[in-house]
PDB file of N, CA and C in Angstrom:
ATOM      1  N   UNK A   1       0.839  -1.176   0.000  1.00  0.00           N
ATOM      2  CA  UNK A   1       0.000   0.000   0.000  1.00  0.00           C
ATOM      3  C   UNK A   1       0.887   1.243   0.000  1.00  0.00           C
ATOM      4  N   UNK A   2       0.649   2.299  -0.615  1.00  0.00           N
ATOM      5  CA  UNK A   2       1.188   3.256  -0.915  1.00  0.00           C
ATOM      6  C   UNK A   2       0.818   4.240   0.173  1.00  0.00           C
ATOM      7  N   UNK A   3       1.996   5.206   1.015  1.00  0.00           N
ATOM      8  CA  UNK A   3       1.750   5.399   2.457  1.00  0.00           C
ATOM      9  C   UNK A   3       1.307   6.966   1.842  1.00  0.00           C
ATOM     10  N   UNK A   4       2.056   7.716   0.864  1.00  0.00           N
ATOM     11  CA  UNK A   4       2.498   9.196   0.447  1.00  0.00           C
ATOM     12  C   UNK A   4       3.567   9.562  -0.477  1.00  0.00           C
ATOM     13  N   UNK A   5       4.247  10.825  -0.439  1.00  0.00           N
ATOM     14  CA  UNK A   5       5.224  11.197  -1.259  1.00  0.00           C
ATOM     15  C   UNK A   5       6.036  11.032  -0.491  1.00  0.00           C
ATOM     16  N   UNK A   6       7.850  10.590  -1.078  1.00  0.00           N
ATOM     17  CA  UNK A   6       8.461  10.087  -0.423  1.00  0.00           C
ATOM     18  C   UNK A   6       9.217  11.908  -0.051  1.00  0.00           C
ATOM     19  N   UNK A   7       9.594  11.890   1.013  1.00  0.00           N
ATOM     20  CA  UNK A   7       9.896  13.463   1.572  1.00  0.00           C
ATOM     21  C   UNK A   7      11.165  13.017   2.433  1.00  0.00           C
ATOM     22  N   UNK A   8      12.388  13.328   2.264  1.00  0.00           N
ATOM     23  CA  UNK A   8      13.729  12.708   3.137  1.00  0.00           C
ATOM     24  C   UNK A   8      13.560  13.812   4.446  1.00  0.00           C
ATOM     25  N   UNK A   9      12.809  14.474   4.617  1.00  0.00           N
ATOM     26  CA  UNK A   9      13.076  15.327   5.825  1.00  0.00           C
ATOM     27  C   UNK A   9      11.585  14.750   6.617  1.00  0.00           C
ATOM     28  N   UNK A  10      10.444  14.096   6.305  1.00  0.00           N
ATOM     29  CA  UNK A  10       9.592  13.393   7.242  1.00  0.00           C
ATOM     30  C   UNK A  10       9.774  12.046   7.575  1.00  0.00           C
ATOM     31  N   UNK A  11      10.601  11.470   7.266  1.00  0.00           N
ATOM     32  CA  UNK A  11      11.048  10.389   7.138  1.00  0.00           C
ATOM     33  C   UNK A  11      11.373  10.032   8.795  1.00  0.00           C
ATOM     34  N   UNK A  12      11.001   9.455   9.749  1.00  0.00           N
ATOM     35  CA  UNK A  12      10.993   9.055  10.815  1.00  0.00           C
ATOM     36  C   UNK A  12      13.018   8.096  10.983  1.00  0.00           C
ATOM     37  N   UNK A  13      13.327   8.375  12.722  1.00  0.00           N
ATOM     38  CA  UNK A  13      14.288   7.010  12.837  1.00  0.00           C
ATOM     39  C   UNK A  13      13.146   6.128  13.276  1.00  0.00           C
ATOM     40  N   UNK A  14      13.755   4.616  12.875  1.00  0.00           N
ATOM     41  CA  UNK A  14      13.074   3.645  13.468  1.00  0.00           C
ATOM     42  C   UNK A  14      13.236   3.523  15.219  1.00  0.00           C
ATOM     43  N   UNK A  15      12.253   3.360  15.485  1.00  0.00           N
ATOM     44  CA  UNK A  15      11.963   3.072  17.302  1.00  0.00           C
ATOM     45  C   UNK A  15      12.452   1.814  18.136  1.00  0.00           C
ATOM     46  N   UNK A  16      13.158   1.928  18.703  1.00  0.00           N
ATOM     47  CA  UNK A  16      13.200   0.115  19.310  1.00  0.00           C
ATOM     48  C   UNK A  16      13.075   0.134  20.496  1.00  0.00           C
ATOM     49  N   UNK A  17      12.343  -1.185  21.033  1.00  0.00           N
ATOM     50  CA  UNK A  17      12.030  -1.366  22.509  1.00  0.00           C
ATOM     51  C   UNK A  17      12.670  -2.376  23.124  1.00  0.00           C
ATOM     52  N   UNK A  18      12.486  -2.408  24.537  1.00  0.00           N
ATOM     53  CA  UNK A  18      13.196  -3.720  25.598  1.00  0.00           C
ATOM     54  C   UNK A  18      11.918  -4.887  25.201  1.00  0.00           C
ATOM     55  N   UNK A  19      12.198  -5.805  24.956  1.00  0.00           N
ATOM     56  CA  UNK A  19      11.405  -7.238  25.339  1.00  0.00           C
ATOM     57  C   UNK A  19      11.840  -8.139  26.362  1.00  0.00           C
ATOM     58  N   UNK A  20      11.425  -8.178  27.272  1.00  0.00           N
ATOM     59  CA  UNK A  20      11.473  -9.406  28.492  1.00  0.00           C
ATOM     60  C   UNK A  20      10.713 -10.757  27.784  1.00  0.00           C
ATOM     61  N   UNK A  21      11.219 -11.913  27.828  1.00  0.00           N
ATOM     62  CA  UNK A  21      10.720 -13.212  27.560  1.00  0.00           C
ATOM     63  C   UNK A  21      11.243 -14.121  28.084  1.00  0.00           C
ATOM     64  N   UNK A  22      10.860 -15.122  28.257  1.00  0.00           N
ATOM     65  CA  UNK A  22      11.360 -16.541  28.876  1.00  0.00           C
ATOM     66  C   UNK A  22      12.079 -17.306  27.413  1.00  0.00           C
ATOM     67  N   UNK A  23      13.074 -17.325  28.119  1.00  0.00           N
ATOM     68  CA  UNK A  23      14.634 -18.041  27.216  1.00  0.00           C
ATOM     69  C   UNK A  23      14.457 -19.313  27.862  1.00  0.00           C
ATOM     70  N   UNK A  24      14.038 -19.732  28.569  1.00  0.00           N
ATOM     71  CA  UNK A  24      14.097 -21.440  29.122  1.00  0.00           C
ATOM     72  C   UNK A  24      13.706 -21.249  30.457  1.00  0.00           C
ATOM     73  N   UNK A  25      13.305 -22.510  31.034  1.00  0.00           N
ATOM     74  CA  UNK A  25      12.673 -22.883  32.167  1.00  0.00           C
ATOM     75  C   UNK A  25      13.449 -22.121  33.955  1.00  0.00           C
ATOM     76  N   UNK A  26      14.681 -22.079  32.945  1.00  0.00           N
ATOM     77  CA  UNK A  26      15.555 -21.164  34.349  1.00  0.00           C
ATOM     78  C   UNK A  26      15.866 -19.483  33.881  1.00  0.00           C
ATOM     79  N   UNK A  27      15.892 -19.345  32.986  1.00  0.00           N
ATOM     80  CA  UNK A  27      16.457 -17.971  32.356  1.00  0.00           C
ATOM     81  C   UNK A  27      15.343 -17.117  31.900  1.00  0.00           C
ATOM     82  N   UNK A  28      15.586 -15.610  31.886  1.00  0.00           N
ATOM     83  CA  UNK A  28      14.687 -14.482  31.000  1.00  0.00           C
ATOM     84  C   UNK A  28      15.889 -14.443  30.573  1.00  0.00           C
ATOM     85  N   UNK A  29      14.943 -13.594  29.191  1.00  0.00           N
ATOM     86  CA  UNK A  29      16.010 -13.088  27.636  1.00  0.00           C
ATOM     87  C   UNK A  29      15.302 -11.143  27.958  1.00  0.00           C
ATOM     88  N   UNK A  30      16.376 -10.245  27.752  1.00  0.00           N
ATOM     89  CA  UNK A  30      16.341  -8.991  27.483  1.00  0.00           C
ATOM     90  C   UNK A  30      16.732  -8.776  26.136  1.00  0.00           C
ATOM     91  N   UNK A  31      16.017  -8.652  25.394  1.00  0.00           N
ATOM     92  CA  UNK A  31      16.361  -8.284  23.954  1.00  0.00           C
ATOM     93  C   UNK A  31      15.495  -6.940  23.392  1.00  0.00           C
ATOM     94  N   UNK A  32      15.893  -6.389  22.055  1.00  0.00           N
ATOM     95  CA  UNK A  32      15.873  -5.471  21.722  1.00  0.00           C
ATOM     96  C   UNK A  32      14.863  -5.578  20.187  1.00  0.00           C
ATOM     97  N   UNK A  33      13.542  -5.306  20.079  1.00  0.00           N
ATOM     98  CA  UNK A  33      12.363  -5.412  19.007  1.00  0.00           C
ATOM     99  C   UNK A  33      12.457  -3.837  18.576  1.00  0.00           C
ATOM    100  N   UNK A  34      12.030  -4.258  17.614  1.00  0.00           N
ATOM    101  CA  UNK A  34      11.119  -3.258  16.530  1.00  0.00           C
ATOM    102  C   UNK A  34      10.031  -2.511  17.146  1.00  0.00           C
ATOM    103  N   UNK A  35       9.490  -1.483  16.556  1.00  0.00           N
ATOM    104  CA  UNK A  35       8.090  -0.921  16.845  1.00  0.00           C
ATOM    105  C   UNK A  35       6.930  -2.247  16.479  1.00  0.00           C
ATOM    106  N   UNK A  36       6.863  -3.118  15.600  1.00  0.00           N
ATOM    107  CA  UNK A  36       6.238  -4.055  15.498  1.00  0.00           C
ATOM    108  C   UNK A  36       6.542  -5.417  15.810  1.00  0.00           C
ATOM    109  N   UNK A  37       7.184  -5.148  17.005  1.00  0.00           N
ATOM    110  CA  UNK A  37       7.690  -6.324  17.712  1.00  0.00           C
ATOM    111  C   UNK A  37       8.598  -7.254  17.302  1.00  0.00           C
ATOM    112  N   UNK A  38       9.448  -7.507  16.331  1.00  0.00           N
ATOM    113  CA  UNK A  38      10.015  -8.111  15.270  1.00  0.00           C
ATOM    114  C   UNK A  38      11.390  -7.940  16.099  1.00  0.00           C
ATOM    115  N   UNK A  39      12.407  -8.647  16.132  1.00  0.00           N
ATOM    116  CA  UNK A  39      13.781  -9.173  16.273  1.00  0.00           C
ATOM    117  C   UNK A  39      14.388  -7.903  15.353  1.00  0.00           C
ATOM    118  N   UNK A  40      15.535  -7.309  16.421  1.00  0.00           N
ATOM    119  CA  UNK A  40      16.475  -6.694  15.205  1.00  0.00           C
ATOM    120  C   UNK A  40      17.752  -7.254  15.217  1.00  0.00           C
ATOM    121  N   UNK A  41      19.027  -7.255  14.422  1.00  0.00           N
ATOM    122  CA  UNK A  41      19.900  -8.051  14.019  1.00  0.00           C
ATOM    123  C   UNK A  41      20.594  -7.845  15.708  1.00  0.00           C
ATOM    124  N   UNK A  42      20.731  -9.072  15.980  1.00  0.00           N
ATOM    125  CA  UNK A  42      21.621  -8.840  17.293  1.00  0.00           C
ATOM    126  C   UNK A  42      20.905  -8.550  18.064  1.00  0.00           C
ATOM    127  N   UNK A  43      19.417  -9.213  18.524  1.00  0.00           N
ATOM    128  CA  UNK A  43      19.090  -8.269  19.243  1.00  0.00           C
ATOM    129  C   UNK A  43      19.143  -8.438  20.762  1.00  0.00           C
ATOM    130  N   UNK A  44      20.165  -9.783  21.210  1.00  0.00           N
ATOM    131  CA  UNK A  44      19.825 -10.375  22.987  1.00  0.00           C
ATOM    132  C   UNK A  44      21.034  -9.178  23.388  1.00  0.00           C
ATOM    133  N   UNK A  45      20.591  -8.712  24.758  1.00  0.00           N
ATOM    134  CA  UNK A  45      21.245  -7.828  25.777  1.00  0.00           C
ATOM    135  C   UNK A  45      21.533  -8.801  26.521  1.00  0.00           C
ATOM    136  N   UNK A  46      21.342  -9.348  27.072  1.00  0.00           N
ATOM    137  CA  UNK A  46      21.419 -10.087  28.513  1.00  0.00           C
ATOM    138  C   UNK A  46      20.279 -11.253  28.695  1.00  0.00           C
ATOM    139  N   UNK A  47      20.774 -12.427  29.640  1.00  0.00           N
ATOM    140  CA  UNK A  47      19.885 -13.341  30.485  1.00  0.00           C
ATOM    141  C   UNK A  47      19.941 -13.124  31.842  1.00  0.00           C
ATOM    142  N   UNK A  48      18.525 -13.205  32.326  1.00  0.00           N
ATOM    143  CA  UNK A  48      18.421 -13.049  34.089  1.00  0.00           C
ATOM    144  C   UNK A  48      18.091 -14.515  34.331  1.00  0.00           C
ATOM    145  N   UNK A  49      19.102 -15.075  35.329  1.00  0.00           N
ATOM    146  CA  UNK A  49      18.600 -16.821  36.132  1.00  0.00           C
ATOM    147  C   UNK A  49      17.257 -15.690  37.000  1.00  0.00           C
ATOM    148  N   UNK A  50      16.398 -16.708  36.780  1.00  0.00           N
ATOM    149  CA  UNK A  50      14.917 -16.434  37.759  1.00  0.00           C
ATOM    150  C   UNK A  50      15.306 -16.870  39.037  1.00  0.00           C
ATOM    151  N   UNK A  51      15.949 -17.586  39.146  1.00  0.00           N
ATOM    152  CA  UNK A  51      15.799 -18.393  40.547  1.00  0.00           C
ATOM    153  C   UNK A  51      17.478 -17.266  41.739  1.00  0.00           C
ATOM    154  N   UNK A  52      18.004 -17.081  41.058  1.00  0.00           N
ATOM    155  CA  UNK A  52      19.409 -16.108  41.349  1.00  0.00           C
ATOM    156  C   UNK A  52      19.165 -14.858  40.931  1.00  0.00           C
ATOM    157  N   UNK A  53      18.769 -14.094  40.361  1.00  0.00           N
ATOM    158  CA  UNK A  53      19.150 -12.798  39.960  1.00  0.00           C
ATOM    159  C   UNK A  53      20.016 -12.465  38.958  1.00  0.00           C
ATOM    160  N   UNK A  54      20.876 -13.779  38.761  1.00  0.00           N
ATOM    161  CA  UNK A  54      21.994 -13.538  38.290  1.00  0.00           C
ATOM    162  C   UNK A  54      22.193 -12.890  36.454  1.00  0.00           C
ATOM    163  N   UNK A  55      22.834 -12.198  36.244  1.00  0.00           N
ATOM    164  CA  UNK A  55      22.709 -11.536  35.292  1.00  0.00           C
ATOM    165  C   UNK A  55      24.124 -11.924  34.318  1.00  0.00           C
ATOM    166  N   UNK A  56      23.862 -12.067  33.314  1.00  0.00           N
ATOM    167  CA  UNK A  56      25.270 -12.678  32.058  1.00  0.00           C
ATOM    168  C   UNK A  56      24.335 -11.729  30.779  1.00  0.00           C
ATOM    169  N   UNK A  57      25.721 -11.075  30.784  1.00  0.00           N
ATOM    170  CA  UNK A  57      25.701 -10.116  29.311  1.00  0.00           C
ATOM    171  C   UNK A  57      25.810 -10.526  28.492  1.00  0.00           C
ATOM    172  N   UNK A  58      25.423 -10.776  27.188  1.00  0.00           N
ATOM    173  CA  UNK A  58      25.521 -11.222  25.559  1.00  0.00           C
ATOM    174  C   UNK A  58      26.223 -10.794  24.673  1.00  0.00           C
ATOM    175  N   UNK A  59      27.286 -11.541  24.224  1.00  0.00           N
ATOM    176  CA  UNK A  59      28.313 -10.989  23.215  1.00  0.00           C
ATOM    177  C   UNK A  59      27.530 -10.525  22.065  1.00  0.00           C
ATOM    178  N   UNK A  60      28.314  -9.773  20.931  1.00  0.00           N
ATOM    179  CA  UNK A  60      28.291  -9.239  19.829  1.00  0.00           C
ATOM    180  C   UNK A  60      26.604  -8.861  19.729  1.00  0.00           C
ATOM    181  N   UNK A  61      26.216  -7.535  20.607  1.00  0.00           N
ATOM    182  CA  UNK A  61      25.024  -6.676  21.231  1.00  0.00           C
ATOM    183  C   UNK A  61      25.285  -5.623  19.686  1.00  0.00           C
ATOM    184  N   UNK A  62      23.892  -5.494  18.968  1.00  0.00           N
ATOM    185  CA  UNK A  62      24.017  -4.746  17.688  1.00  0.00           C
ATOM    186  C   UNK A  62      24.494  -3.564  18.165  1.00  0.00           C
ATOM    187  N   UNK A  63      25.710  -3.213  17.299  1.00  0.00           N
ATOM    188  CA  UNK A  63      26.390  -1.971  17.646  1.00  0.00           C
ATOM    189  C   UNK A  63      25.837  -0.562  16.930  1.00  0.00           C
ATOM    190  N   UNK A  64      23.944  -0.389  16.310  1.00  0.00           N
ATOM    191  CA  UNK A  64      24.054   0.414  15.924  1.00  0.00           C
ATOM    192  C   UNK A  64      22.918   1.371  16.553  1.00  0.00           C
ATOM    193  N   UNK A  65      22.576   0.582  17.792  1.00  0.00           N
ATOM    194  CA  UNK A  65      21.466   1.157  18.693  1.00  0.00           C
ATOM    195  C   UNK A  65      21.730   2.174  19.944  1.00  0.00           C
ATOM    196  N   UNK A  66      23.112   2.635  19.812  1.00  0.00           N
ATOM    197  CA  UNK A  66      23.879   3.855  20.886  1.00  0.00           C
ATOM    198  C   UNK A  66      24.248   2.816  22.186  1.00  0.00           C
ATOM    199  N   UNK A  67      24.412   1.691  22.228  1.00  0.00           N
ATOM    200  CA  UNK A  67      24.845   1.263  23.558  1.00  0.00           C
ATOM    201  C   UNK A  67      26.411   1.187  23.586  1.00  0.00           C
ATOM    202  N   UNK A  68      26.779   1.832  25.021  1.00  0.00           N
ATOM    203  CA  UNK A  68      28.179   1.484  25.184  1.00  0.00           C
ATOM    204  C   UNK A  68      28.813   0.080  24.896  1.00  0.00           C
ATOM    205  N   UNK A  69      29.604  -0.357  23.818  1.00  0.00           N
ATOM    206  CA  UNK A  69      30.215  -1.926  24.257  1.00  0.00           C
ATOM    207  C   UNK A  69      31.675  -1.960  23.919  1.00  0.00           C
ATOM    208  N   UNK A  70      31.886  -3.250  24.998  1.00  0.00           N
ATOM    209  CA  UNK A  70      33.523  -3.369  25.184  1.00  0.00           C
ATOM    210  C   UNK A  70      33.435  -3.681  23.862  1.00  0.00           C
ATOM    211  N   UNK A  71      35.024  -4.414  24.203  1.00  0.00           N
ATOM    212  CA  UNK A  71      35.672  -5.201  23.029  1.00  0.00           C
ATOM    213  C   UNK A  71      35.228  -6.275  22.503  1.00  0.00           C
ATOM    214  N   UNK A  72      34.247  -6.863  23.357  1.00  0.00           N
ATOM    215  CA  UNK A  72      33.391  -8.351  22.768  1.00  0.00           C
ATOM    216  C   UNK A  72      31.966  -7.997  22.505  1.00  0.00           C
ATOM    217  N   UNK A  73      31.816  -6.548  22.127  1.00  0.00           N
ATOM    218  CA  UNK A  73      30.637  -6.539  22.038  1.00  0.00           C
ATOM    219  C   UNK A  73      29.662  -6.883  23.072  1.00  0.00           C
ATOM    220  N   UNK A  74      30.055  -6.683  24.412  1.00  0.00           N
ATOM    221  CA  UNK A  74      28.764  -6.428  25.480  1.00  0.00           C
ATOM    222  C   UNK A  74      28.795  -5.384  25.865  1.00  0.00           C
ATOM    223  N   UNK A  75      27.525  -5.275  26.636  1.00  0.00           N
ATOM    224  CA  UNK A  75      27.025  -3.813  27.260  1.00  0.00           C
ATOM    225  C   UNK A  75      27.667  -3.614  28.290  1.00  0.00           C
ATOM    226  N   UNK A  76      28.462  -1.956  28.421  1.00  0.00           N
ATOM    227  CA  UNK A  76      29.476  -2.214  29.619  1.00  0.00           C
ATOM    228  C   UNK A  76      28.462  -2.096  30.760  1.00  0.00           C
ATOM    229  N   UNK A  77      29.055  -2.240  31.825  1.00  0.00           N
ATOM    230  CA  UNK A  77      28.695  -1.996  32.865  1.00  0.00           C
ATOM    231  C   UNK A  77      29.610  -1.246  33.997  1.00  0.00           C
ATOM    232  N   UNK A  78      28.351  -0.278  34.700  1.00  0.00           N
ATOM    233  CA  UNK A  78      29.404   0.699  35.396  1.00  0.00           C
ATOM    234  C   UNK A  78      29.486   0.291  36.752  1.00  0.00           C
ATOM    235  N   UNK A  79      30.231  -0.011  37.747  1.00  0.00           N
ATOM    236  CA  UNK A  79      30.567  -0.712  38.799  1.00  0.00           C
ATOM    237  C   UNK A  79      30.636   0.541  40.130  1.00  0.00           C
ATOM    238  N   UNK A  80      30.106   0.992  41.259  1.00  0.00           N
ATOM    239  CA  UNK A  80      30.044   1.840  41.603  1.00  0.00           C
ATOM    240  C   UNK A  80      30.677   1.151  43.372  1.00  0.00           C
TER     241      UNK A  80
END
């Protein structure tokens, strides 16, 4: 379907959100969707163990969504 005239100055950035989901019977998945809910390339941040708290960062985190990442491509974290 044809939306309008194509105009480079109304032209929106695309939006992305946090998704919480169950990655397996012990783990949540933090990953990173679309405005229409859809997977973007790279999109796991992190797993939370349900039963611990425990938190493990996800290598090679898409580097084009402004998040700080080391050298392996995870999200840094600031240690206070």
């Amino acid at each position: 379907m044809i939306e309008g005239v194509y105009n480079k100055d109304t032209v929106k950035e695309p939006k992305y959100y946090f998704k919480l989901e169950n990655w397996s019977s012990e783990e949540a998945m933090i990953k990173i969707v679309d405005g229409d809910g859809f997977e973007i390339g790279s999109p796991y941040i992190c797993r939370i163990n349900k039963k611990t708290g425990k938190i493990h960062r996800e290598v090679c985190v898409n580097n084009t969504i402004g998040f700080d990442l080391d050298e392996k491509g995870k999200v840094k974290v600031e240690v206070e």
